[in-house]
Protein backbone atom coordinates (compact mmCIF):
# COMPACT_ATOMS: atom_id res chain seq x y z
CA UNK A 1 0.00 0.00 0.00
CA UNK A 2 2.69 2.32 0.75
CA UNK A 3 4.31 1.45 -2.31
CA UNK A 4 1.11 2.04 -4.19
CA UNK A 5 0.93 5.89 -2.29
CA UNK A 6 4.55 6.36 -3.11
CA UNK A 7 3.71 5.93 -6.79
CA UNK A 8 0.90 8.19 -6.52
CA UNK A 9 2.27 10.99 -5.37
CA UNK A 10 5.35 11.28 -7.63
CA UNK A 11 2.72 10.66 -10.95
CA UNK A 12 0.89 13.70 -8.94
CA UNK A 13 4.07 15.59 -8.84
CA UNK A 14 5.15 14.95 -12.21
CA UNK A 15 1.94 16.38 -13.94
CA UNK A 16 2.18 19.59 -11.74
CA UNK A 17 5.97 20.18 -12.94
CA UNK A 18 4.91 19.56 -16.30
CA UNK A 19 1.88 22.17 -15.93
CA UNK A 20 4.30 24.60 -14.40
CA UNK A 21 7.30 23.77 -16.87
CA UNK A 22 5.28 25.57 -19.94
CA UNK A 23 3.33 28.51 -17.68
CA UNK A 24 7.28 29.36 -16.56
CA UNK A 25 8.55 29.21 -20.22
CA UNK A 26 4.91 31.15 -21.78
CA UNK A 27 5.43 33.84 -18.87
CA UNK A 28 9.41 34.05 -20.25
CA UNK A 29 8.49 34.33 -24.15
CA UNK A 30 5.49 36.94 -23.57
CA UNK A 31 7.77 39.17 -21.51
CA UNK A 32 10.43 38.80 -24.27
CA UNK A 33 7.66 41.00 -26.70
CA UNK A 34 8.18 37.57 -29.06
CA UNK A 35 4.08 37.58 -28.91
CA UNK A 36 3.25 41.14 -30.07
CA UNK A 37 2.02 41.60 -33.77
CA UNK A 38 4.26 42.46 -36.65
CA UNK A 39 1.81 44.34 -38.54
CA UNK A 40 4.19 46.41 -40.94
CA UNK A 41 6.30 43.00 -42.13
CA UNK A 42 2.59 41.56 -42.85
CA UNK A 43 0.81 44.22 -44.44
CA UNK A 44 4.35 44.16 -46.91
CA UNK A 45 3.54 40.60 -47.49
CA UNK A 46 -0.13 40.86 -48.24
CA UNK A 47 -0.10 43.95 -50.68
CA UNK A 48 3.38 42.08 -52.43
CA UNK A 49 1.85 38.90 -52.96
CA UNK A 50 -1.58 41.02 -54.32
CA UNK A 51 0.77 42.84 -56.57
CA UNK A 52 3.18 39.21 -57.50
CA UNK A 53 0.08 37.20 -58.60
CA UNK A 54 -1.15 40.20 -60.68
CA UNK A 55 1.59 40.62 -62.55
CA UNK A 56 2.73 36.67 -62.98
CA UNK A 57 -1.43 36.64 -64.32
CA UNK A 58 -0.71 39.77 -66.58
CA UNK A 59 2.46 38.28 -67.99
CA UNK A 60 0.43 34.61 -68.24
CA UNK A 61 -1.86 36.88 -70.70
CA UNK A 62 0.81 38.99 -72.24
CA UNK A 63 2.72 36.06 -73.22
CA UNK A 64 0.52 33.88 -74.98
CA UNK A 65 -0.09 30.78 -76.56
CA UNK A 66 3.36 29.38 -76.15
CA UNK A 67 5.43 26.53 -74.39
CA UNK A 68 7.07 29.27 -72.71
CA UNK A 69 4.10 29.25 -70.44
CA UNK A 70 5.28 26.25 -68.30
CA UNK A 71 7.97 28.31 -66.67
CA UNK A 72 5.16 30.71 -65.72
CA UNK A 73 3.33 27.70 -64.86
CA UNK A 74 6.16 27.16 -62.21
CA UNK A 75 6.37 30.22 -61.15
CA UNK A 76 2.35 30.49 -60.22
CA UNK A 77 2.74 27.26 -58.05
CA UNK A 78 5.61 28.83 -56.04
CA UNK A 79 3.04 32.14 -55.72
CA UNK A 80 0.20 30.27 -54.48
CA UNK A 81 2.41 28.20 -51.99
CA UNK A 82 3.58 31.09 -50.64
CA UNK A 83 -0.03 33.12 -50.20
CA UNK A 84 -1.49 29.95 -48.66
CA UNK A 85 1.52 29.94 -45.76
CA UNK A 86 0.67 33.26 -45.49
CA UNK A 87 -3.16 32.24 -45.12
CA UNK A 88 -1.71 29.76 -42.30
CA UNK A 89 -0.32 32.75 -40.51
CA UNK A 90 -3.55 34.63 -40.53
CA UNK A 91 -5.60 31.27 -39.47
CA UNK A 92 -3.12 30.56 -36.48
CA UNK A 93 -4.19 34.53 -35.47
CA UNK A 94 -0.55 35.49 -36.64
CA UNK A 95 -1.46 38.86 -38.28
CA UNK A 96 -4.03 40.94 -36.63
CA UNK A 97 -5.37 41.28 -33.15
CA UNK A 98 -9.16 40.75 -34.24
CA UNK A 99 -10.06 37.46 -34.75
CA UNK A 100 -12.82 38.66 -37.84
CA UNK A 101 -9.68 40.20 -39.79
CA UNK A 102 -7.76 37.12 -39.51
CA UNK A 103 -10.61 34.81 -40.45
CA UNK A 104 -11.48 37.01 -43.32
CA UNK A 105 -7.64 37.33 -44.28
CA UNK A 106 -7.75 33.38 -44.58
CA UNK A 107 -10.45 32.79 -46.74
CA UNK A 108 -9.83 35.89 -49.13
CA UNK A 109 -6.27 33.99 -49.17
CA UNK A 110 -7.38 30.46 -49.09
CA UNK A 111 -10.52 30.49 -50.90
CA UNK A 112 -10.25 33.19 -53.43
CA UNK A 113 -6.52 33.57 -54.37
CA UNK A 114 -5.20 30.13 -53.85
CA UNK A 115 -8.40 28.24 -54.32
CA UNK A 116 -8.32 25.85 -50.58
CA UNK A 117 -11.67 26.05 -48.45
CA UNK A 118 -10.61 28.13 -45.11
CA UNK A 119 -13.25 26.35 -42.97
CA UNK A 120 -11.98 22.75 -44.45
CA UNK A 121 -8.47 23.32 -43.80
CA UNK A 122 -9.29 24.82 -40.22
CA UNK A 123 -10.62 22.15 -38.66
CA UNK A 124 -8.37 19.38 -40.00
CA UNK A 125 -5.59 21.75 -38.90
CA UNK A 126 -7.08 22.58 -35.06
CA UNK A 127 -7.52 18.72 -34.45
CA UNK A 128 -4.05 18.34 -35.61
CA UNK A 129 -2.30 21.05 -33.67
CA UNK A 130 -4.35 19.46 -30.52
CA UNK A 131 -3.34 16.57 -30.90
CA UNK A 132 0.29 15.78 -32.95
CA UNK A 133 1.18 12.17 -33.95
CA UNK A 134 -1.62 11.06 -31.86
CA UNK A 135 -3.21 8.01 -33.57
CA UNK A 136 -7.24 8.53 -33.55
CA UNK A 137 -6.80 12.03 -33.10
CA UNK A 138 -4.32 13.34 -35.43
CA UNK A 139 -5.73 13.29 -39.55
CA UNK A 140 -2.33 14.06 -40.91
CA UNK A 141 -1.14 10.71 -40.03
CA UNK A 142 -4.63 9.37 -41.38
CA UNK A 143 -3.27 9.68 -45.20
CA UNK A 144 -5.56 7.60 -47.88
CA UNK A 145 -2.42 6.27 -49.74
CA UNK A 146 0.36 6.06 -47.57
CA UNK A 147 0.29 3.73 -44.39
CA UNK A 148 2.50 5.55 -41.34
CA UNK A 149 1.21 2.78 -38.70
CA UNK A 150 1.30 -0.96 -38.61
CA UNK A 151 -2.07 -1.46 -38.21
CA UNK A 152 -2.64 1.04 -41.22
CA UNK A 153 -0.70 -1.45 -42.96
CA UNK A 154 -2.16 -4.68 -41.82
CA UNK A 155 -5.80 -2.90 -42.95
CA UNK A 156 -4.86 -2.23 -45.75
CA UNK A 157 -3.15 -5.31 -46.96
CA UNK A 158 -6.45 -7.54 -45.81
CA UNK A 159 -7.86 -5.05 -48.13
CA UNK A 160 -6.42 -5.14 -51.10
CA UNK A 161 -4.26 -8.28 -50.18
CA UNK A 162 -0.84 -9.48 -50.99
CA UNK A 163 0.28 -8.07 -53.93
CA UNK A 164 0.23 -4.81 -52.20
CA UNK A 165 2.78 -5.79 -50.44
CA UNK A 166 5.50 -4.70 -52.31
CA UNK A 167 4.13 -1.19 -52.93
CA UNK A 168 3.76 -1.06 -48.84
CA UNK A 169 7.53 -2.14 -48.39
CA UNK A 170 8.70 0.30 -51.04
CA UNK A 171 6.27 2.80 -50.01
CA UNK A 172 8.47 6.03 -48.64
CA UNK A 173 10.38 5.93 -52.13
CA UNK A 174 6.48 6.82 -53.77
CA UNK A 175 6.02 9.36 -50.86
CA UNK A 176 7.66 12.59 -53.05
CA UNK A 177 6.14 11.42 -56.30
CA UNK A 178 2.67 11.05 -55.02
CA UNK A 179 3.01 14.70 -53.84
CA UNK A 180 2.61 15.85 -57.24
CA UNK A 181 -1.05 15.07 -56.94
CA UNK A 182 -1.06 16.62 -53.87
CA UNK A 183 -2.30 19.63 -55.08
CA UNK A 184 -5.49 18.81 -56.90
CA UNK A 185 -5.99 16.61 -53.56
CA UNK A 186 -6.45 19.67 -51.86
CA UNK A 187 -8.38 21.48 -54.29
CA UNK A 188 -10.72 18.18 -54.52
CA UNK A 189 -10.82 18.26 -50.52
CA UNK A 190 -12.05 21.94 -50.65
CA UNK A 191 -14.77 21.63 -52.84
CA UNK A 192 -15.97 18.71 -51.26
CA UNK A 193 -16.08 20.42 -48.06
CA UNK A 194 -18.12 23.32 -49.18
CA UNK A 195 -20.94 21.51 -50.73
CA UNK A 196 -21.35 18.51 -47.82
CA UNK A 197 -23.63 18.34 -45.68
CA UNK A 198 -20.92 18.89 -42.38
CA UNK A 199 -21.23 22.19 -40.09
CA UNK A 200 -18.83 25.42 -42.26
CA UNK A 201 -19.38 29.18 -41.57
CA UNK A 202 -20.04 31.13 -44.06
CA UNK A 203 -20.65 28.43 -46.40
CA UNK A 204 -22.04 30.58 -49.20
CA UNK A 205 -18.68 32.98 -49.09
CA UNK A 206 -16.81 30.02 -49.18
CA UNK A 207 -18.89 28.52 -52.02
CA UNK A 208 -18.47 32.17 -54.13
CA UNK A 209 -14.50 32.64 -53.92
CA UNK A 210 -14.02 29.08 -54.76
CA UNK A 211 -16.42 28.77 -57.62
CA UNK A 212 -14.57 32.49 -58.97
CA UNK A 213 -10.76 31.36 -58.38
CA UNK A 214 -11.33 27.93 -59.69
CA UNK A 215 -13.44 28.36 -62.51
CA UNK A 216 -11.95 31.19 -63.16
CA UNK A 217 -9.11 30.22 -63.57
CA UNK A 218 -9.55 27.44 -65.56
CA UNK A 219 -11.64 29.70 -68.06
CA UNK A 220 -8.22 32.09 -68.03
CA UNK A 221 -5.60 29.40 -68.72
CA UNK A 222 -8.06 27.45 -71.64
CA UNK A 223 -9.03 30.90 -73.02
CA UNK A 224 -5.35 31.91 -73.66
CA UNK A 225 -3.44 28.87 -74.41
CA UNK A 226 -4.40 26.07 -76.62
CA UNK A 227 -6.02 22.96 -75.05
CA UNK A 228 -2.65 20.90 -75.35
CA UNK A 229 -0.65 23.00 -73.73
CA UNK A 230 -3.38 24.44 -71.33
CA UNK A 231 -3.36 20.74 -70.11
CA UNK A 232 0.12 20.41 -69.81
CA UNK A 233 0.27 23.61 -68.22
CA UNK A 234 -2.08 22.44 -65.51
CA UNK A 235 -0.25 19.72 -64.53
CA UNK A 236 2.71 21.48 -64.38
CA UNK A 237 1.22 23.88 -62.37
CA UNK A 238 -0.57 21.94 -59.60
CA UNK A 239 2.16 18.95 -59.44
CA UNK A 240 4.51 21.42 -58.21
CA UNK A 241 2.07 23.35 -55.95
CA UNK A 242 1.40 20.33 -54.48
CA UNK A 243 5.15 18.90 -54.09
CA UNK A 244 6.14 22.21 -52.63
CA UNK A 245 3.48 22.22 -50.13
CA UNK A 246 4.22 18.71 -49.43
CA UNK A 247 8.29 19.38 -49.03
CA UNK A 248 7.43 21.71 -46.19
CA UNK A 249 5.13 20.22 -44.28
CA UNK A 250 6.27 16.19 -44.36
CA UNK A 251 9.49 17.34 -42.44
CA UNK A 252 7.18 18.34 -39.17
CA UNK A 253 6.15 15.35 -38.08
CA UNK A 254 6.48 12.51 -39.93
CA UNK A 255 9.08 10.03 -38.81
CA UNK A 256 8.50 11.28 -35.26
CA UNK A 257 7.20 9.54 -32.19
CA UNK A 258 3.32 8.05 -32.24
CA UNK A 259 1.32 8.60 -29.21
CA UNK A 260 -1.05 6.16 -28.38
CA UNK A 261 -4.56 6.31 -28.58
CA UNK A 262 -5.14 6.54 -24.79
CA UNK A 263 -1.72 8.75 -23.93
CA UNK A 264 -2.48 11.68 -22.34
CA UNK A 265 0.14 14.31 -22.17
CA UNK A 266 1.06 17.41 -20.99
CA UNK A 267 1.01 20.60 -23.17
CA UNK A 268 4.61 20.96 -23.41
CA UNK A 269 5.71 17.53 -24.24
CA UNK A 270 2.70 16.79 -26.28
CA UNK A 271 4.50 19.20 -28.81
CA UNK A 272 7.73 19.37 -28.33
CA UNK A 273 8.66 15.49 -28.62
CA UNK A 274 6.49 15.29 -31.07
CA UNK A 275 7.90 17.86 -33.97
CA UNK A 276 10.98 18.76 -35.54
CA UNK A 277 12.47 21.81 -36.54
CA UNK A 278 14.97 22.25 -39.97
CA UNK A 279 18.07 24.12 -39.20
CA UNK A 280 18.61 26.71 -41.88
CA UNK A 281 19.50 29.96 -43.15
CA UNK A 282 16.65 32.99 -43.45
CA UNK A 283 16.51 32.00 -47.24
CA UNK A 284 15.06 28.54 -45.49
CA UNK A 285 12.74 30.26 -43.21
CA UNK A 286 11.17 32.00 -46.62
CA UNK A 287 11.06 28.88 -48.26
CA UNK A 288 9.00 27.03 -45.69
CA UNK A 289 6.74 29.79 -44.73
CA UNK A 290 8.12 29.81 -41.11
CA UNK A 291 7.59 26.37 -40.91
CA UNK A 292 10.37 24.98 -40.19
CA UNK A 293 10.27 25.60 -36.40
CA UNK A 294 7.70 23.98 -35.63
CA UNK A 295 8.23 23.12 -32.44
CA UNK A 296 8.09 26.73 -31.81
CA UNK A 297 5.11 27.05 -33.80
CA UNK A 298 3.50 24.46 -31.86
CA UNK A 299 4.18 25.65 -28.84
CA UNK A 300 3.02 29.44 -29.52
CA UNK A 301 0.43 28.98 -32.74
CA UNK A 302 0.08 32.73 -32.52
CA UNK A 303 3.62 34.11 -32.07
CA UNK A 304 3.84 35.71 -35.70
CA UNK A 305 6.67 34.44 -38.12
CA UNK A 306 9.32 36.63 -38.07
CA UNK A 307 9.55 36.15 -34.07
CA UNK A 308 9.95 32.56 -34.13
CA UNK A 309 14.05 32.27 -35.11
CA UNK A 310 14.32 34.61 -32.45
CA UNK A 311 12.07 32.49 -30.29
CA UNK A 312 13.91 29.09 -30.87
CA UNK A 313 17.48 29.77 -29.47
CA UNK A 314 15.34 30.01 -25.85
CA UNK A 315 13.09 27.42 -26.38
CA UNK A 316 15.81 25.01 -27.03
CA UNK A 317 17.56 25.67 -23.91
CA UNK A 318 14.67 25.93 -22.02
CA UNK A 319 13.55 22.18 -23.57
CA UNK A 320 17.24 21.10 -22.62
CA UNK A 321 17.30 22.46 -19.47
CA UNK A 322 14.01 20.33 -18.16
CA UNK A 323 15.24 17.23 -20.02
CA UNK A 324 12.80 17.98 -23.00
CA UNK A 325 14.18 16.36 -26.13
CA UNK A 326 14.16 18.65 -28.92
CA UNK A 327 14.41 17.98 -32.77
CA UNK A 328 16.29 19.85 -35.15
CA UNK A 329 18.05 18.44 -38.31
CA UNK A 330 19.24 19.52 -41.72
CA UNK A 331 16.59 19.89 -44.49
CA UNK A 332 17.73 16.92 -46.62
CA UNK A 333 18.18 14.55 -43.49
CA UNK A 334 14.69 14.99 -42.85
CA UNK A 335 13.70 14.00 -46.23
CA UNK A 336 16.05 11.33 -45.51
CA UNK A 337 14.60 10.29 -42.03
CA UNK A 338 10.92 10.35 -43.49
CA UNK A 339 11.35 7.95 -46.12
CA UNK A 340 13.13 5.45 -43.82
CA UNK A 341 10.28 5.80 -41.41
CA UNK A 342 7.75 4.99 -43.98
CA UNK A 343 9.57 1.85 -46.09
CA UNK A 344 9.73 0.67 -42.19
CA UNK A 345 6.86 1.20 -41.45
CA UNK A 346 5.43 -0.81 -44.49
CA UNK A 347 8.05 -3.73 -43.84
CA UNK A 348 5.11 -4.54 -40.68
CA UNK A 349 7.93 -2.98 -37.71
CA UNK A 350 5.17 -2.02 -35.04
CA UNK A 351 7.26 0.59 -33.45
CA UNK A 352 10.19 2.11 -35.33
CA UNK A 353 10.22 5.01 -33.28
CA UNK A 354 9.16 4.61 -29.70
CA UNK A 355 7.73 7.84 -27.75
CA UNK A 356 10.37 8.90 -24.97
CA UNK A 357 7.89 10.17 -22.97
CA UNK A 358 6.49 6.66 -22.74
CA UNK A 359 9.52 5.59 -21.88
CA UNK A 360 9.80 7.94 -19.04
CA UNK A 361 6.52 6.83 -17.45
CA UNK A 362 7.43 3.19 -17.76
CA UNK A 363 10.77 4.42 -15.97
CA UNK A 364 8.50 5.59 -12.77
């Protein structure tokens, strides 16, 4: 019995220096100003990527019927990547104090300039930022083609049976390619969201900037290019929107620990162990929106993007300093680390990465 009270108490103690580990380091980053709203480095980014997608559309017009058009093609899928990580900032409240101008800022974005439903890609998002790498809870490890459990595996194999097996074993070297549908996945996903049946606000907004961007669009690109080359352009086009927006977020949080279905962590740990951040230059931090510190972003959803290099230097010695493991590799090791996770993953190993924080309660 007194071995059972003995137990108790130090699981007791535990949780309340875990609460208390991430009020301390919250109370330390909102005195540091890291919190406070950037509002001239956003309102730069919101009127320049305005005044960049008008003028890569002019130039799409100016130029013509040509094969020219696929580097412009390129060009439009970097644009749009860019304006939707900027319609993550304003989601996460990044931007402005009010929440009406952020949500507003998001689906003008999202909706009407990139052509991804706001109120689709919110709450996917919010369940995932709730709950990272958490199996039941988490829908980015819930992908339709590639398994990142076992038991994702084993389901699917009864499924479609044996001869999948190969694919499933092989499957982290098909990760990259399959992001080149990526981006008509999300367009698909959008649409589909809008017109179901499930709870959105301001469904009919939604409904209008998506019906404009996307059929407008396609009535631009068919109107001034021929219909060979406005289908090649296409592809071009939303193959590498969708491998760039793949390429920055798979590095997050694939290949990292699972939680169990019935874990239940504390805040800090919950995101910390759970997410890595890319070491980089400020080229990099362009590149990925900001989204390469992620365990930064996780931690403070709302700190606004140029704060959170600043932010990471403390938060890593503040993670080290209460024996908080925290992830940070090199861009291509990530890449690297991902596809090993997932052709293991397929090869039927249960547990290729085990939590540490399970590891720790086992210890106790």
């Amino acid at each position: 019995m007194t071995e059972q009270v003995d137990r108790g108490v130090r699981v007791v103690e535990r949780r309340s220096r875990a609460i208390n580990d991430f009020t301390e380091l919250s109370r330390t980053v909102v005195a540091s100003g890291l919190m406070r709203r950037r509002y001239g480095y956003y309102w730069t980014k919101l009127i320049g990527g305005a005044l960049v997608l008008a003028a890569a559309l002019a130039g799409f017009v100016l130029i013509g019927d040509t094969w020219w058009q696929l580097f412009t093609a390129a060009a439009l899928a970097i644009v749009f990547t860019q304006i939707a990580m900027l319609g993550h900032d304003a989601a996460h409240r990044q931007i402005f104090v009010s929440g009406r101008w952020n949500d507003w800022t998001s689906i003008v974005l999202g909706d009407l300039l990139v052509g991804m439903s706001y109120g689709w890609w919110q709450h996917k998002h919010t369940r995932h930022h709730a709950n990272p790498n958490k199996i039941g809870s988490d829908p980015d490890i819930e992908l339709p083609v590639i398994a990142v459990t076992a038991d994702q595996v084993e389901e699917r194999a009864k499924h479609y049976g044996r001869p999948l097996a190969w694919v499933m074993a092989h499957q982290g070297v098909f990760f990259f390619p399959i992001l080149l549908l990526e981006g008509l996945s999300l367009h698909a996903s959008s649409v589909r969201r809008v017109v179901s049946r499930e709870p959105l606000r301001r469904r009919p907004i939604e409904i209008a900037f998506l019906a404009i961007r996307l059929g407008g669009y396609l009535a631009l690109v068919f109107v001034v290019l021929s219909p060979g080359i406005a289908a090649v352009f296409l592809a071009v086009q939303l193959g590498l929107f969708g491998v760039y927006m793949g390429l920055a977020f798979a590095p997050n949080h694939k290949g990292m620990p699972l939680v169990p279905a019935g874990a239940k962590l504390d805040f800090l740990r919950r995101q910390v162990l759970m997410s890595r951040n890319i070491r980089g230059s400020r080229l990099l931090d362009v590149a990925m929106g900001g989204l390469n510190y992620q365990i930064e972003h996780h931690l403070f959803p709302s700190m606004p993007r140029p704060h959170l290099r600043q932010a990471s230097g403390a938060i890593r010695e503040y993670c080290l300093a209460h024996d908080v493991r925290y992830t940070e590799t090199g861009l291509w090791e990530s890449y690297r680390i991902v596809t090993r996770y997932i052709n293991r993953v397929g090869l039927g190993e249960r547990d290729p990465f085990e939590c540490p924080l399970l590891q720790v309660r086992q210890a106790v």
